[in-house]
C-alpha atoms as a PDB file:
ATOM      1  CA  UNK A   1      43.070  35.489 -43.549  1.00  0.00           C
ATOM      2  CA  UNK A   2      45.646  38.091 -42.469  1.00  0.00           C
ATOM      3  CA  UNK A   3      48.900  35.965 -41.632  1.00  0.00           C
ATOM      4  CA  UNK A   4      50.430  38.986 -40.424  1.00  0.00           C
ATOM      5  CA  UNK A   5      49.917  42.094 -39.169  1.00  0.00           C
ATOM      6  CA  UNK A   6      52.879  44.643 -38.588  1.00  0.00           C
ATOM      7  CA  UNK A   7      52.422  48.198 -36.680  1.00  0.00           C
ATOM      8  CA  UNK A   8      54.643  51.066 -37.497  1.00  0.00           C
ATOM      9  CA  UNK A   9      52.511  54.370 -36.922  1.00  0.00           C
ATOM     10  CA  UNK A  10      54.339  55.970 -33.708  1.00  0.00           C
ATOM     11  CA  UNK A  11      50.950  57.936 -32.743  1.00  0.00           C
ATOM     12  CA  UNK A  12      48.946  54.636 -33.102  1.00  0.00           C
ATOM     13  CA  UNK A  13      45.902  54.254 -30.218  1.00  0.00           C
ATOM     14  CA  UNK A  14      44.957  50.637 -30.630  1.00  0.00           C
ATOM     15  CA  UNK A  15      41.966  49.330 -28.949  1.00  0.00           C
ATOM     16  CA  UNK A  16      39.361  47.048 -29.021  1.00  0.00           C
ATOM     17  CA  UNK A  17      35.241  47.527 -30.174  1.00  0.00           C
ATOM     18  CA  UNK A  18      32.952  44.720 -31.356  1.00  0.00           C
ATOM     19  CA  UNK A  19      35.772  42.489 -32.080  1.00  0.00           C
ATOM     20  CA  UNK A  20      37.815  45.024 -34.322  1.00  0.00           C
ATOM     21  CA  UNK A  21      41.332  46.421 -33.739  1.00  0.00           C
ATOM     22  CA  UNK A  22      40.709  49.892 -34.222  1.00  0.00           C
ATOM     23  CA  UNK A  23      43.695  52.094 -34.907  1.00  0.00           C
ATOM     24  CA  UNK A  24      42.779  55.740 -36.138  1.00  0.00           C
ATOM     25  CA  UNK A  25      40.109  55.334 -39.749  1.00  0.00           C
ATOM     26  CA  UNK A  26      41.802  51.338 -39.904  1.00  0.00           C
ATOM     27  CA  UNK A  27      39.389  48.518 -38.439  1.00  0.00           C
ATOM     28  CA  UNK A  28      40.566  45.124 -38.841  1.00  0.00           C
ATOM     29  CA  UNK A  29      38.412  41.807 -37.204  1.00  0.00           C
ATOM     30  CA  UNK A  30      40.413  40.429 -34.644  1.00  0.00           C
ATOM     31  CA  UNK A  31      39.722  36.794 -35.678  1.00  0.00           C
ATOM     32  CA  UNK A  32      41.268  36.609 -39.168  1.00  0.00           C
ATOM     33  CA  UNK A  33      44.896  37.971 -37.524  1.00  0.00           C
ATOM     34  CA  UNK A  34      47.675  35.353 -37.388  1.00  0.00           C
ATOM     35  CA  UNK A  35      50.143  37.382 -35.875  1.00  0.00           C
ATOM     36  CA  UNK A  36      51.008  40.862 -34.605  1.00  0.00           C
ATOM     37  CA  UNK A  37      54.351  42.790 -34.888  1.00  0.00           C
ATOM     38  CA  UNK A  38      54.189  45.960 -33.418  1.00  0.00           C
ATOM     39  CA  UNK A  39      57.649  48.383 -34.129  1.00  0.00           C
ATOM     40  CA  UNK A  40      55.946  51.555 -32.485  1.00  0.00           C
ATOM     41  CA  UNK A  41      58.039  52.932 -29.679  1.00  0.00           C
ATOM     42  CA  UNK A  42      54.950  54.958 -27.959  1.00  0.00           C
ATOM     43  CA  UNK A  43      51.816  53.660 -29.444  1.00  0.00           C
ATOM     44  CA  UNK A  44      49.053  53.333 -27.148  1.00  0.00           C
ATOM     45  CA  UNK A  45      47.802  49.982 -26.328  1.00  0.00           C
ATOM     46  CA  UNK A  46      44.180  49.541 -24.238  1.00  0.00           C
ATOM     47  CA  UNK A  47      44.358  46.515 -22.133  1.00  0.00           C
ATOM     48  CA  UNK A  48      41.354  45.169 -23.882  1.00  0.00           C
ATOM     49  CA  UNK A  49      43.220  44.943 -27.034  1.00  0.00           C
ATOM     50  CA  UNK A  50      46.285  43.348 -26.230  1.00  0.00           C
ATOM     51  CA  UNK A  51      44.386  41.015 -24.482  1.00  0.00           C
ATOM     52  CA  UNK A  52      41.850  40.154 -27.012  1.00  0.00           C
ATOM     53  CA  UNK A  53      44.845  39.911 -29.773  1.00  0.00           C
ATOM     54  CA  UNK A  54      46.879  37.826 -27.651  1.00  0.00           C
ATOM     55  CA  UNK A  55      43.968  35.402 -26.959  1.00  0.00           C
ATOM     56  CA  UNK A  56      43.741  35.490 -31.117  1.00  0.00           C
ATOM     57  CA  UNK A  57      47.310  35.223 -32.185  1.00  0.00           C
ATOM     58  CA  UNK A  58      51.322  35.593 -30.866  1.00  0.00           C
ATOM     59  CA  UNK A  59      51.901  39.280 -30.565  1.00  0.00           C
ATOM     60  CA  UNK A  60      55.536  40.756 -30.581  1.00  0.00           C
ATOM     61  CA  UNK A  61      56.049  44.519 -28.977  1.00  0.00           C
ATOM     62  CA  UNK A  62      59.489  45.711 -29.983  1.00  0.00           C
ATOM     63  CA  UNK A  63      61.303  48.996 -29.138  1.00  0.00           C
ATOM     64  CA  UNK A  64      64.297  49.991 -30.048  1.00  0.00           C
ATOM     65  CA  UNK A  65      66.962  50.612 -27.618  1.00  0.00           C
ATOM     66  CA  UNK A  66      69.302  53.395 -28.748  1.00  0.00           C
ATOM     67  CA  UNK A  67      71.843  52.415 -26.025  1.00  0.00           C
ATOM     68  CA  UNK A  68      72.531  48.518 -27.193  1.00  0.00           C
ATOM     69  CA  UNK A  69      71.541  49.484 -30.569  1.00  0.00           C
ATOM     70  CA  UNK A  70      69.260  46.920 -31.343  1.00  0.00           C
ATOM     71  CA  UNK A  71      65.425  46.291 -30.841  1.00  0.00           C
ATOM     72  CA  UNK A  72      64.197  45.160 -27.394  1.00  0.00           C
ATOM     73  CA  UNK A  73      61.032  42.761 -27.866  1.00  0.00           C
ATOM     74  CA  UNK A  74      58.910  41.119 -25.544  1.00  0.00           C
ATOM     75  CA  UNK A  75      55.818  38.592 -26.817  1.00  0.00           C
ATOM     76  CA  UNK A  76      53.195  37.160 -25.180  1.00  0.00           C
ATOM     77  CA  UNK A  77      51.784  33.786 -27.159  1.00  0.00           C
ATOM     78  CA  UNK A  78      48.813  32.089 -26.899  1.00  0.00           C
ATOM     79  CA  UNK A  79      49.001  28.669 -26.227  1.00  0.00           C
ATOM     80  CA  UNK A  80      49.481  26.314 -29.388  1.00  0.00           C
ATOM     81  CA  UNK A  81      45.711  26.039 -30.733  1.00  0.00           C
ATOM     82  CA  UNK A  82      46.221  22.435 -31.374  1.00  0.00           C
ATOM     83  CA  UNK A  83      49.469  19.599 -30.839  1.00  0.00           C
ATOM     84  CA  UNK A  84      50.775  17.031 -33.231  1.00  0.00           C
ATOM     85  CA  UNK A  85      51.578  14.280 -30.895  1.00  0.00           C
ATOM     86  CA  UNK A  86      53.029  11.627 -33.235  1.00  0.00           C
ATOM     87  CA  UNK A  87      55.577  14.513 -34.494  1.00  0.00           C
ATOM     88  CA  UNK A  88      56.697  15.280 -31.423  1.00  0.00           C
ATOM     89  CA  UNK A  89      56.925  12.007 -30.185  1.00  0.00           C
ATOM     90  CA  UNK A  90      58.868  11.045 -33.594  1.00  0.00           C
ATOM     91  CA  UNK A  91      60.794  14.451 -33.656  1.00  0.00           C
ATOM     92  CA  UNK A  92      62.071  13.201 -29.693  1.00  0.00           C
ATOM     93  CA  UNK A  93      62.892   9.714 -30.593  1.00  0.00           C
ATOM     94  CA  UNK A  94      64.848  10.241 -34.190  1.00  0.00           C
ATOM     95  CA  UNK A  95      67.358   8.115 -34.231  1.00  0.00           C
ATOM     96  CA  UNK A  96      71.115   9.494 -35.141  1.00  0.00           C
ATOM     97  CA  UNK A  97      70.663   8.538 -38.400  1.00  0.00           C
ATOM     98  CA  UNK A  98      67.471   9.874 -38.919  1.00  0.00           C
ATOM     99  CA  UNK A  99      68.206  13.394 -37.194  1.00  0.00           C
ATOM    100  CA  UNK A 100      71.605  13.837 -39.145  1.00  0.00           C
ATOM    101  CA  UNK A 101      69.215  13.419 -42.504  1.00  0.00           C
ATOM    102  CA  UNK A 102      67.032  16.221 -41.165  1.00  0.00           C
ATOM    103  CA  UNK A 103      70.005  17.963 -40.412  1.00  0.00           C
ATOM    104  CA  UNK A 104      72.003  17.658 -43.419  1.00  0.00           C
ATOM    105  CA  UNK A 105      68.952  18.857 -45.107  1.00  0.00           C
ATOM    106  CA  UNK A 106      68.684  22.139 -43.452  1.00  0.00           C
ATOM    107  CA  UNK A 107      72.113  23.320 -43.460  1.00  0.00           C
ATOM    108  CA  UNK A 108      72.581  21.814 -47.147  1.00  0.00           C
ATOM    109  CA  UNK A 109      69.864  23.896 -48.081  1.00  0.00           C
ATOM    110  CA  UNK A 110      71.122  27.166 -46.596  1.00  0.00           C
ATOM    111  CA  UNK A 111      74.779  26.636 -48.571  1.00  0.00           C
ATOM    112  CA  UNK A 112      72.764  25.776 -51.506  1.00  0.00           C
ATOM    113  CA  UNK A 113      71.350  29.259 -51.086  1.00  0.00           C
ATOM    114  CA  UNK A 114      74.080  31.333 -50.097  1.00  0.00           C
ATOM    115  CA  UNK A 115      76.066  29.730 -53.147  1.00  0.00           C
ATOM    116  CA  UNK A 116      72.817  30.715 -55.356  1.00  0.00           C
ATOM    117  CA  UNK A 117      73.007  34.153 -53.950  1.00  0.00           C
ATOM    118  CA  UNK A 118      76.734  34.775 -54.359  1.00  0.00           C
ATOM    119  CA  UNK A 119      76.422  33.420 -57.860  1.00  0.00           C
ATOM    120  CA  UNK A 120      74.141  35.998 -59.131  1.00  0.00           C
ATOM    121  CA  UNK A 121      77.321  38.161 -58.462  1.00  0.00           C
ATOM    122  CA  UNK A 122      80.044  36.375 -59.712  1.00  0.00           C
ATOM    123  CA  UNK A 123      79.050  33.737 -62.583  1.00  0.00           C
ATOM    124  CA  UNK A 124      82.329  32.094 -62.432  1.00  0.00           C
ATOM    125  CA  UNK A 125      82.191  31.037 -58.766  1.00  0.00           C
ATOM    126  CA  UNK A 126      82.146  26.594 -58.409  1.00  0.00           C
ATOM    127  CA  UNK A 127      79.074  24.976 -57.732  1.00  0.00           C
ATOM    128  CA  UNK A 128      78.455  24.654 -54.130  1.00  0.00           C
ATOM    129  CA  UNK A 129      80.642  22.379 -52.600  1.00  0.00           C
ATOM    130  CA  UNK A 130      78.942  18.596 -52.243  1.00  0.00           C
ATOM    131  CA  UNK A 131      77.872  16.868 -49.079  1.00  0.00           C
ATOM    132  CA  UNK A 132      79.195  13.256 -49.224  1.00  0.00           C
ATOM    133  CA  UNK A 133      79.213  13.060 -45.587  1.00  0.00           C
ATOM    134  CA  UNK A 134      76.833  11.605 -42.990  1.00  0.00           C
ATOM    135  CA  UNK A 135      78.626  11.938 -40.013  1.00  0.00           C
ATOM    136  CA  UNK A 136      76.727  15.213 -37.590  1.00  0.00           C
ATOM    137  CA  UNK A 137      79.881  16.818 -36.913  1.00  0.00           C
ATOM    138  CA  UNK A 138      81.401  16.622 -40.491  1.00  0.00           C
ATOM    139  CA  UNK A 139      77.902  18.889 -41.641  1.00  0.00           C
ATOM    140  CA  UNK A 140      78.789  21.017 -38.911  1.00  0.00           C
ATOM    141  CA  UNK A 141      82.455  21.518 -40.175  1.00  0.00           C
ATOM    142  CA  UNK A 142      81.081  22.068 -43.747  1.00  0.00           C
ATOM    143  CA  UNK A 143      78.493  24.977 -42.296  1.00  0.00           C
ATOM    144  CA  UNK A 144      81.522  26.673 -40.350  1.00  0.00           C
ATOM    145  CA  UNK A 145      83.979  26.214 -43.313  1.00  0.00           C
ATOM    146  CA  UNK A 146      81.434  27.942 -45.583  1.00  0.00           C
ATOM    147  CA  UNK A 147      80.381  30.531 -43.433  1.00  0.00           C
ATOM    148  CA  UNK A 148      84.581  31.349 -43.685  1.00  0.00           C
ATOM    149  CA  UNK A 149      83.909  31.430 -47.797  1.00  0.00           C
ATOM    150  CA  UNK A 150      80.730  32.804 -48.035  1.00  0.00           C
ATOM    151  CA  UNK A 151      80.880  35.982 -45.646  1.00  0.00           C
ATOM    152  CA  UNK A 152      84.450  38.032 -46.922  1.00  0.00           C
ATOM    153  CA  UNK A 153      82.272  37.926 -50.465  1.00  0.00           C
ATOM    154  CA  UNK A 154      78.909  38.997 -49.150  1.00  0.00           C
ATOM    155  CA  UNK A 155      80.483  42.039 -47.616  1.00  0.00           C
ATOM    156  CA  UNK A 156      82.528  42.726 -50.835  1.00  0.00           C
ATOM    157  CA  UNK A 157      79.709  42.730 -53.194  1.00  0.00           C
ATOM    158  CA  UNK A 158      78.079  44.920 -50.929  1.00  0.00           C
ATOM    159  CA  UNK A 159      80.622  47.044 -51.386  1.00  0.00           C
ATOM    160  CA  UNK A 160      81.776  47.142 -47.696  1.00  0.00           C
ATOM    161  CA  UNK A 161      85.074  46.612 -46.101  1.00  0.00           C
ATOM    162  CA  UNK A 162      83.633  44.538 -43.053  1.00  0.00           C
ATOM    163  CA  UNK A 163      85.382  40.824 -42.922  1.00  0.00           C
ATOM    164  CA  UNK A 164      83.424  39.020 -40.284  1.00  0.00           C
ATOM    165  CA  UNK A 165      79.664  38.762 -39.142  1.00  0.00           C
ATOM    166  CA  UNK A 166      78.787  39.841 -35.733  1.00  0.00           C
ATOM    167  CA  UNK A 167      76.060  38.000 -34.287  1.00  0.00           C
ATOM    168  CA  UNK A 168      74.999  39.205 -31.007  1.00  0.00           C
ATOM    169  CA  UNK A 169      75.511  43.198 -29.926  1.00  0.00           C
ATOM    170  CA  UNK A 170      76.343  44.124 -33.671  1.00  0.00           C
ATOM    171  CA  UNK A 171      77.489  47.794 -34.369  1.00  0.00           C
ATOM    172  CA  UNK A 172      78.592  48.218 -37.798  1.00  0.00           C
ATOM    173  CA  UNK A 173      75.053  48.929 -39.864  1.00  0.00           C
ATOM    174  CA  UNK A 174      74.958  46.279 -42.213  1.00  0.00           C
ATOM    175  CA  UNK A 175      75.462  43.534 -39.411  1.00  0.00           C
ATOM    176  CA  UNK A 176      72.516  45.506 -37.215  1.00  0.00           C
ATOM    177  CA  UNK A 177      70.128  45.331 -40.476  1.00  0.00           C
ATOM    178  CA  UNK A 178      70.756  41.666 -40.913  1.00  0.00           C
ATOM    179  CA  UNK A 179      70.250  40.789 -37.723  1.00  0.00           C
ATOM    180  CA  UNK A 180      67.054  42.401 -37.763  1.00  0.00           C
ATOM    181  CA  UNK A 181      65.591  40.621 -40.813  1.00  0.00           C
ATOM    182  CA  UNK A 182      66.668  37.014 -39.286  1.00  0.00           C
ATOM    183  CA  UNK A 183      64.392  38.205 -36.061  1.00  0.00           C
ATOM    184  CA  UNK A 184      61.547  39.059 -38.760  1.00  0.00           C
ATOM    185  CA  UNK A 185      61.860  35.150 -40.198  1.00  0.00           C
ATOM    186  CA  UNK A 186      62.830  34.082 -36.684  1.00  0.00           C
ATOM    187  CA  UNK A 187      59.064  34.857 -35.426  1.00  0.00           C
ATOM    188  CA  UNK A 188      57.552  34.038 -38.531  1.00  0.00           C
ATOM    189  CA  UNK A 189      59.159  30.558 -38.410  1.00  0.00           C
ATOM    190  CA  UNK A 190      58.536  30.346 -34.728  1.00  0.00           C
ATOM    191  CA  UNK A 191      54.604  31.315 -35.172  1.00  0.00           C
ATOM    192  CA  UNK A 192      54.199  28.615 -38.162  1.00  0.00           C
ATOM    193  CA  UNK A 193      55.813  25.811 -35.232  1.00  0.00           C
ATOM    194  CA  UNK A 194      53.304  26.523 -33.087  1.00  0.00           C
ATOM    195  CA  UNK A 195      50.249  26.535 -35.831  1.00  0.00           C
ATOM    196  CA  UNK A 196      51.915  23.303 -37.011  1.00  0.00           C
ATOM    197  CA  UNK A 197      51.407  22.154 -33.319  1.00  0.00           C
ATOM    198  CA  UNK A 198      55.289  21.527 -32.908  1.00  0.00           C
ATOM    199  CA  UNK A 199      57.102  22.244 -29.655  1.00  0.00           C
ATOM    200  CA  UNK A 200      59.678  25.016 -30.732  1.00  0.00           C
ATOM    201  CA  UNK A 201      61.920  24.277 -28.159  1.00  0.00           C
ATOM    202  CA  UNK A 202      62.805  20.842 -29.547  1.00  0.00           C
ATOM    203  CA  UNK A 203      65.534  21.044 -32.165  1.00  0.00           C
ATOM    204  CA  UNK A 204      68.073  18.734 -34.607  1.00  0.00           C
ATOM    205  CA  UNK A 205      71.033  20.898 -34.618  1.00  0.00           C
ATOM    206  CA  UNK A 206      70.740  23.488 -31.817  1.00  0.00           C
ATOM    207  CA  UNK A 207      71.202  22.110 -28.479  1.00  0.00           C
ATOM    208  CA  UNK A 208      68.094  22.706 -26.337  1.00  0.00           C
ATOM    209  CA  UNK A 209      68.736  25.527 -24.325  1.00  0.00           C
ATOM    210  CA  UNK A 210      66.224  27.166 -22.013  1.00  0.00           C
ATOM    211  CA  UNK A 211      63.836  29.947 -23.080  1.00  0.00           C
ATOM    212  CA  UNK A 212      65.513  29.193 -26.545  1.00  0.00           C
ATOM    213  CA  UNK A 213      63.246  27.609 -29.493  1.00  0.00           C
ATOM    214  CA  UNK A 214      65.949  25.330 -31.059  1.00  0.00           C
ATOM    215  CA  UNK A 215      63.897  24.061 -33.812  1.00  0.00           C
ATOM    216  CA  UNK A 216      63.139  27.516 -35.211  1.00  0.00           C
ATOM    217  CA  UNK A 217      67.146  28.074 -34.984  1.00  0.00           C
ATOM    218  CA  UNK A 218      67.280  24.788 -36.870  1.00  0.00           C
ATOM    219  CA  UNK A 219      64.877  25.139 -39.642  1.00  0.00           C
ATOM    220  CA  UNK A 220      65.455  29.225 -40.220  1.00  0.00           C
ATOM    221  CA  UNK A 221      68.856  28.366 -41.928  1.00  0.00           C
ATOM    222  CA  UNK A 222      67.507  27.751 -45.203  1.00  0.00           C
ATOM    223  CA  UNK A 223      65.853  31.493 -45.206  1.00  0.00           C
ATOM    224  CA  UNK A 224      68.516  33.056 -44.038  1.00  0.00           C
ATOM    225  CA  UNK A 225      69.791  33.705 -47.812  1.00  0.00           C
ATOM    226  CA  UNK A 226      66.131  36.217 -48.231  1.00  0.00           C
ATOM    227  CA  UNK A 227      67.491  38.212 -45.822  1.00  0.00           C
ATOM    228  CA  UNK A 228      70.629  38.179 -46.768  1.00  0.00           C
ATOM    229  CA  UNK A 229      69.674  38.838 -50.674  1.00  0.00           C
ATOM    230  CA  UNK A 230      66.771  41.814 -49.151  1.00  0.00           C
ATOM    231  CA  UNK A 231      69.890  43.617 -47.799  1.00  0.00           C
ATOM    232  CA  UNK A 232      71.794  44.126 -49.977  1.00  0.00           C
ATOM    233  CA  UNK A 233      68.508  44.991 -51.988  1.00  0.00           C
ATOM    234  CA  UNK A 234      68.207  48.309 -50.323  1.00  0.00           C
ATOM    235  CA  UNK A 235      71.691  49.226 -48.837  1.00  0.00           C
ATOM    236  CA  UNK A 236      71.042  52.665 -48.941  1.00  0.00           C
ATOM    237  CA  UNK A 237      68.233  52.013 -46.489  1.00  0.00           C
ATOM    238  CA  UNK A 238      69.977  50.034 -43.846  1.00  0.00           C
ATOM    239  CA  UNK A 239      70.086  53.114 -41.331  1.00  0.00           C
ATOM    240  CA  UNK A 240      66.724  53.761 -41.575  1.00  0.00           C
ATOM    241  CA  UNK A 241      64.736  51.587 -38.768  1.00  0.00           C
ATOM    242  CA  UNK A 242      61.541  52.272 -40.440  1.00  0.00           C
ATOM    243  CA  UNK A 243      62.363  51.813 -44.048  1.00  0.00           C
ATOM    244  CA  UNK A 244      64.187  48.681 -43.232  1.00  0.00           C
ATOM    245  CA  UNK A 245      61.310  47.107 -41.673  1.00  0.00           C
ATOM    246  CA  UNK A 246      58.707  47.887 -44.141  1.00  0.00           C
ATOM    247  CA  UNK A 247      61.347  45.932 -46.800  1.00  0.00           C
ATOM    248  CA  UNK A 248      61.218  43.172 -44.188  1.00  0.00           C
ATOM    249  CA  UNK A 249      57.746  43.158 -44.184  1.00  0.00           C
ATOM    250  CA  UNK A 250      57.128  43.411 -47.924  1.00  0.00           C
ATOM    251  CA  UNK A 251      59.822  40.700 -48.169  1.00  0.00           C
ATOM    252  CA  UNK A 252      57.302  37.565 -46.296  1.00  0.00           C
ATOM    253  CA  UNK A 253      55.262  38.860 -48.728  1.00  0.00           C
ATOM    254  CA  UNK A 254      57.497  38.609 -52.341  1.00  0.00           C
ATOM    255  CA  UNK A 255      56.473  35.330 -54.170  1.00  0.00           C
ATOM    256  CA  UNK A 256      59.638  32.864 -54.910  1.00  0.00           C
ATOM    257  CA  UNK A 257      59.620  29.551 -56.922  1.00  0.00           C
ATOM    258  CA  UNK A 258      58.859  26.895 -54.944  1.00  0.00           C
ATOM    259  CA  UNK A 259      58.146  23.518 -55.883  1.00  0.00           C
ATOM    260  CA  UNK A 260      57.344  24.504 -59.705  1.00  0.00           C
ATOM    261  CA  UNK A 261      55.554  27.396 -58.738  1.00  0.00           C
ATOM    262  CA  UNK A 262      55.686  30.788 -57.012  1.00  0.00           C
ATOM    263  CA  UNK A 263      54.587  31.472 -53.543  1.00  0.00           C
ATOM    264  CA  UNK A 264      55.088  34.235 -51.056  1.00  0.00           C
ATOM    265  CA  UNK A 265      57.730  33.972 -48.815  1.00  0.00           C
ATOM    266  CA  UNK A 266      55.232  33.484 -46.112  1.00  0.00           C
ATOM    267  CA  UNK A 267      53.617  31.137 -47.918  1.00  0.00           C
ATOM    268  CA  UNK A 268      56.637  29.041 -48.258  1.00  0.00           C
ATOM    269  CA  UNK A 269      57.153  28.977 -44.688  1.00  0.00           C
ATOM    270  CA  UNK A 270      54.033  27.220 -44.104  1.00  0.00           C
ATOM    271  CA  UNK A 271      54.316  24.684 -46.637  1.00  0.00           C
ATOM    272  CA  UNK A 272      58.241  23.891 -45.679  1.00  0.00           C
ATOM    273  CA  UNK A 273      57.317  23.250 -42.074  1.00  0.00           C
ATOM    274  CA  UNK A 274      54.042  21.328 -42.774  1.00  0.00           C
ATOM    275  CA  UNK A 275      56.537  19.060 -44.998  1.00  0.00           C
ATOM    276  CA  UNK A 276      58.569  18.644 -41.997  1.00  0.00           C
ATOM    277  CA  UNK A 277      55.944  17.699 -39.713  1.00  0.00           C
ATOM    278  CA  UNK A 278      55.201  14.993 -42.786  1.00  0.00           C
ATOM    279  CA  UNK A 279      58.132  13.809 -42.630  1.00  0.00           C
ATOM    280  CA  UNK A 280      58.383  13.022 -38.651  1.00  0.00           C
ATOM    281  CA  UNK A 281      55.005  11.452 -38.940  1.00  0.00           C
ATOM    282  CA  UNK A 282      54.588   9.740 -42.709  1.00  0.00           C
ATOM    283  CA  UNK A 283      58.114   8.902 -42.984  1.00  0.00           C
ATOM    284  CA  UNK A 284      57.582  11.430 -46.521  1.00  0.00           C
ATOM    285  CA  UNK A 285      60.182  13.098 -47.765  1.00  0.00           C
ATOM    286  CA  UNK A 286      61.472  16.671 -46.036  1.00  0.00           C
ATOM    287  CA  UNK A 287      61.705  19.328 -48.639  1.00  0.00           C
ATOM    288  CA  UNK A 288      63.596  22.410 -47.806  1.00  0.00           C
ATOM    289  CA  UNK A 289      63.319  25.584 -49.618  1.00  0.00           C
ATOM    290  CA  UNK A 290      65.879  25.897 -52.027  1.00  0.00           C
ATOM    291  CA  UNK A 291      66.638  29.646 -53.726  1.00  0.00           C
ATOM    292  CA  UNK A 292      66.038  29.900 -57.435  1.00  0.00           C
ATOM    293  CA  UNK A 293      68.900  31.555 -59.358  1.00  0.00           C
ATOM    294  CA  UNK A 294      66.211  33.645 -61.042  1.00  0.00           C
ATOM    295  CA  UNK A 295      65.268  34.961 -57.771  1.00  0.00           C
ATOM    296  CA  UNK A 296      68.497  35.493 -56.493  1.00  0.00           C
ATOM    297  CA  UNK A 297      69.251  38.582 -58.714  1.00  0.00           C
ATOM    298  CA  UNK A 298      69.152  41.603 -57.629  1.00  0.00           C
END
């Protein structure tokens, strides 16, 4: 099955026959696609198409908006093919202890993995720094205090004299390219909810917030450090759009060790959030992906 299916060809003409996307000499069947990304500004859509994809899988049309310098997306998803009752039920009735496991868990895991990253570097750096604390607003503290660590050293073995991330309406290149590799994991992660039969708008650490999917915010934070390490991968291709998402796209498919053996990224995905839904309704363990030092080099 094709997990994922990302457009790039600006003079594409996509349309529908006998249950094939048909796009110039390439015919792919409709039914083994598990998501669409499509990053062409003026390719040609029939309605036939985007409804028969969108009745097969969520499908994401992005174009990029020179003004705000950043890609404008719109998606239309299919309704979740099938719903996990008992983890949503147990995912909405977690008690404080319970959700400030999951919680410590996730954001654990992504300083784990920025601390592997930054490590591969600068051998001499401490090992991360310990969570001994329980308490919800302590993790948060230790998330925010890293982040204030983590980011001055990023930029500086990237060889860049930038001092602070900028989230939203980013300017400066290398801020713009990793903003545009979380939105790559974002959907990915948000696509594998909804397979998983989760509600996406029902998080741990995010507050819910309309039209916002809190849990993908939530459970995103341990990948964070692919993007991050992909970067800096390919600096000199950070002001190419095109370039940059073809090393996105080859990067949910690079294999990393997981669990005593190596999967693609994609791959991981799946498996993480399947483990989470285990752990909401088998009372199982939650494992989160944790980056290998032999991965993190460069």
């Amino acid at each position: 099955m094709i997990h994922h299916l990302i457009l790039l060809n600006d003079e594409a003409d996509l349309h529908c026959e006998k249950g094939k996307l048909i796009s110039g000499p390439n015919r792919i069947a409709i039914d083994v696609l598990g998501s669409v990304q499509c990053f062409s500004s003026r390719a040609r859509w029939s309605q036939v198409a985007l409804e028969a994809v969108s009745a097969q899988c969520p499908l994401v049309l992005a174009r990029w908006n020179k003004e705000a310098g950043k890609w404008a997306t719109c998606s239309v998803t299919p309704r979740t093919r099938y719903v996990q009752p008992a983890a949503l039920q147990s995912l909405c009735r977690l008690s404080e202890k319970q959700a400030t496991r999951f919680a410590s868990d996730l954001i654990f895991a992504k300083v784990c993995n920025q601390h592997t990253l930054l490590r591969s570097y600068d051998p001499l750096l401490p090992p991360a720094p310990a969570l001994r604390e329980t308490s919800f607003s302590r993790i948060l503290r230790l998330e925010s205090k890293y982040a204030r660590f983590f980011w001055p050293r990023y930029f500086q073995a990237a060889s860049s004299d930038l001092f602070a991330r900028e989230k939203r309406q980013a300017k400066t290149p290398l801020n713009v390219a990793l903003n545009y590799g979380y939105g790559f994991l974002y959907h990915a992660i948000e696509w594998q909810c909804l397979a998983s039969g989760l509600d996406a708008g029902i998080g741990l650490i995010h507050r819910l917030r309309r039209n916002r999917p809190s849990l993908v915010c939530d459970l995103i934070e341990q990948f964070r450090c692919c993007v991050e390490l992909t970067v800096i991968r390919h600096l000199d291709e950070i002001h190419d759009k095109k370039m940059l998402a073809a090393r996105f796209a080859e990067m949910m498919e690079e294999r990393f060790h997981h669990k005593a053996n190596n999967f693609r990224l994609r791959t991981i995905i799946r498996i993480v959030i399947e483990s989470f839904v285990r752990a909401l309704t088998e009372k199982s363990t939650f494992s989160p992906f944790l980056l290998h030092a032999r991965d993190a080099c460069v």
